[in-house]
Each structure stands twice: as structure tokens, then as C-alpha cells.
N, C-alpha and C. Protein backbone atom coordinates (compact mmCIF):
# COMPACT_ATOMS: atom_id res chain seq x y z
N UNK A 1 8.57 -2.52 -25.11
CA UNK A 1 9.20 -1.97 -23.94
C UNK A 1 10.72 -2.17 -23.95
N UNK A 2 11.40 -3.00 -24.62
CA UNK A 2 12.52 -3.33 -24.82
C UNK A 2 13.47 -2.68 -24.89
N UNK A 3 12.93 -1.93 -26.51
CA UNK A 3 13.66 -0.59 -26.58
C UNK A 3 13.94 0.70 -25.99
N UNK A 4 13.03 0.59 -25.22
CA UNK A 4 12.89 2.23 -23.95
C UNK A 4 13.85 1.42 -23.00
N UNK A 5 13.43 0.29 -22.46
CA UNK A 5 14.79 -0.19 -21.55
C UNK A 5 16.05 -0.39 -21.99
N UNK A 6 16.26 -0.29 -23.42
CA UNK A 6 17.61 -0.44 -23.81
C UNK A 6 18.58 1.16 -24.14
N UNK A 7 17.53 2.19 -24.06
CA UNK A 7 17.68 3.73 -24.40
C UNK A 7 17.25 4.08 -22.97
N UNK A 8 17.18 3.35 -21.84
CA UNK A 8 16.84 3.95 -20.57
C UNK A 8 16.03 4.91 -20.56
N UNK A 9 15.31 4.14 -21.01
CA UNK A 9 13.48 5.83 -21.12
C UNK A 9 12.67 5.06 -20.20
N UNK A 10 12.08 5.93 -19.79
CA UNK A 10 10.44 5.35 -18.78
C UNK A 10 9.67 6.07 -19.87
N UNK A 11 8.14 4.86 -19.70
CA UNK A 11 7.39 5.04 -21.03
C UNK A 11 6.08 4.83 -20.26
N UNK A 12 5.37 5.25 -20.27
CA UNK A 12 3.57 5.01 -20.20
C UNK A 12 3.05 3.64 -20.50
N UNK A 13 2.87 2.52 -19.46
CA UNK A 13 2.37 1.32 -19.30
C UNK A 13 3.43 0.54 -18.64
N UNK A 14 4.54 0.61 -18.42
CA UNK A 14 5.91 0.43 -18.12
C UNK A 14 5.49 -0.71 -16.47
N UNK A 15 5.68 -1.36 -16.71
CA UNK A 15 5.44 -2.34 -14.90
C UNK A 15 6.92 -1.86 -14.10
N UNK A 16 6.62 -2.04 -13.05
CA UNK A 16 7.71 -1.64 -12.15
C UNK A 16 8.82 -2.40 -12.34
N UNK A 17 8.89 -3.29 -12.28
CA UNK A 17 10.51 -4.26 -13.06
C UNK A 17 10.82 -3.41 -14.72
N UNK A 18 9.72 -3.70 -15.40
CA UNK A 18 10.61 -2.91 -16.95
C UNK A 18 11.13 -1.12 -15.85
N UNK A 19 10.45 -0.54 -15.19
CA UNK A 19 11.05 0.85 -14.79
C UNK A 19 12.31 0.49 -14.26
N UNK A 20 12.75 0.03 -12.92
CA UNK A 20 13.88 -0.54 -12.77
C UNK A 20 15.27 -1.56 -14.09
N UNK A 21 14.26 -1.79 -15.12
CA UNK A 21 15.42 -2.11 -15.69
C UNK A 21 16.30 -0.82 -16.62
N UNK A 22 14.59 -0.15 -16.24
CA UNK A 22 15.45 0.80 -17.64
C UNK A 22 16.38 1.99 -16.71
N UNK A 23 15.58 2.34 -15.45
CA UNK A 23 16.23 3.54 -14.84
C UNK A 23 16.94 3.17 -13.35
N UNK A 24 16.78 1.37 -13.01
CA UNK A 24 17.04 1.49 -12.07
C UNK A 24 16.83 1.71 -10.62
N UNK A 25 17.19 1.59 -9.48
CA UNK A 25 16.52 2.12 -8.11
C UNK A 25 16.55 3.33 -8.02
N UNK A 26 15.17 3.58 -7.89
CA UNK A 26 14.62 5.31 -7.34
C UNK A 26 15.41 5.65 -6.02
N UNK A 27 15.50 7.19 -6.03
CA UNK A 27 15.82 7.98 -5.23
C UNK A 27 14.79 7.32 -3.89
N UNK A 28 13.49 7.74 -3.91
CA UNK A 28 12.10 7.26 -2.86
C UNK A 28 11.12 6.59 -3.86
N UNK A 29 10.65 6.00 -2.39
CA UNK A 29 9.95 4.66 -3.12
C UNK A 29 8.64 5.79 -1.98
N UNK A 30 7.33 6.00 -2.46
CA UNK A 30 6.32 6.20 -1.89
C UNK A 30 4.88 5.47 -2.45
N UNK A 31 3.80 5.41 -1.64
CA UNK A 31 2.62 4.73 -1.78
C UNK A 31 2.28 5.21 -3.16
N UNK A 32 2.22 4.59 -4.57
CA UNK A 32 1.53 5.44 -5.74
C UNK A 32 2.83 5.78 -6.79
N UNK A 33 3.51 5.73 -6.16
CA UNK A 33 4.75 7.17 -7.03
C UNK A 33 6.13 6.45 -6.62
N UNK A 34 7.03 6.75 -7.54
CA UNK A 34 8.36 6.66 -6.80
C UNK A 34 8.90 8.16 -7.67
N UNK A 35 10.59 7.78 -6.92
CA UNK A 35 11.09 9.76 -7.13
C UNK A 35 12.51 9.39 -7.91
N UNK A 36 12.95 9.50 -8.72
CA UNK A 36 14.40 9.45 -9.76
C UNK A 36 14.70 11.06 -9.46
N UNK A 37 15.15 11.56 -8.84
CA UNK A 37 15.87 12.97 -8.90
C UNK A 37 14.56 13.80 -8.59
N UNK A 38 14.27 14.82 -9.87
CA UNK A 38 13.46 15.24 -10.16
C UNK A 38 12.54 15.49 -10.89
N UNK A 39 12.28 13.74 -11.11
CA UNK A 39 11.18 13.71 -11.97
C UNK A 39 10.57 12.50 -11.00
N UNK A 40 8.82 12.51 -11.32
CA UNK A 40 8.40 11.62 -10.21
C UNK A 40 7.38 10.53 -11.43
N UNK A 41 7.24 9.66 -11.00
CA UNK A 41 6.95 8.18 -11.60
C UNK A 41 5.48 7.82 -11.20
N UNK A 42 4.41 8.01 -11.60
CA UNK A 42 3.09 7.75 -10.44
C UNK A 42 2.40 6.30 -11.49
N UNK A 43 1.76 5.36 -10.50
CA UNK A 43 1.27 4.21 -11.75
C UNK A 43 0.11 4.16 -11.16
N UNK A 44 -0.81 3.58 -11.49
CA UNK A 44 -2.39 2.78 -11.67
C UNK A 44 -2.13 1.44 -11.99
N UNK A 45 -2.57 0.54 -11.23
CA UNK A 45 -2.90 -0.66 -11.49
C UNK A 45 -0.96 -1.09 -11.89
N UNK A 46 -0.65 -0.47 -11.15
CA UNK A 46 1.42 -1.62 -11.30
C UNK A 46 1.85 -1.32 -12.58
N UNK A 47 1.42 -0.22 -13.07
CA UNK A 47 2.19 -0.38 -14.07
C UNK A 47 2.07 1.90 -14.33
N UNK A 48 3.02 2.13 -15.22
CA UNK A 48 3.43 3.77 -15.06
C UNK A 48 1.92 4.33 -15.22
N UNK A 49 1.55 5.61 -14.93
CA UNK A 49 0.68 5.83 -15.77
C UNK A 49 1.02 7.71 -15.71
N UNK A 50 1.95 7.88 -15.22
CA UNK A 50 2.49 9.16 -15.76
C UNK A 50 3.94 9.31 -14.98
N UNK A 51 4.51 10.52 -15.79
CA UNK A 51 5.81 10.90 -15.50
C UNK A 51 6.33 12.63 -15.59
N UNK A 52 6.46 13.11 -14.28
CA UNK A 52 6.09 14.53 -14.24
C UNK A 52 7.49 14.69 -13.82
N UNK A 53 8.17 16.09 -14.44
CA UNK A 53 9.19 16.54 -14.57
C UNK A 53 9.44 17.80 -13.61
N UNK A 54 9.95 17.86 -12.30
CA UNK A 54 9.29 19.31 -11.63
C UNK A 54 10.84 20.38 -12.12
């Protein structure tokens, strides 16, 4: 995970602290999901489990 936080990538398994290190505070924080612009962040079990680009 190191390297995606050091190239500021969000990656698939990612816990919410590695997301914040790599991208930082979200735009919205919602139940499930948070929002970076326009791409949205959704996890399972605290950690990423997808990343949708609208």
C-alpha cells in the first residue's frame, strides 16, 4: 500500500487512513462511500472495495 500512497492512488483493500494518506480529506463523507470530486470511494468491512469514476 505504500507505494499507491506515495503515487497518491486509491487501490482496492485500502483502510480508510491508507485512503486519506494517499488522497487526503474527501469532498463528503457518507454512510458506505465517501466523494473526492468525481469519483466516489465505497468500502466493505473498513477497508475500499471499489472506486467509480462518474
Amino acid at each position: 500500500m505504500w507505494s499507491a500512497i506515495r503515487e497518491e492512488r486509491a487501490v482496492s483493500g485500502m483502510t480508510i487512513t491508507e485512503l486519506l494518506l494517499s488522497w487526503g480529506d474527501p469532498d463528503e463523507v457518507y454512510d458506505g462511500y465517501v466523494v473526492y470530486g468525481d469519483q466516489y470511494v465505497y468500502f466493505i468491512n473498513d477497508k475500499v472495495f471499489s472506486i467509480v469514476n462518474l
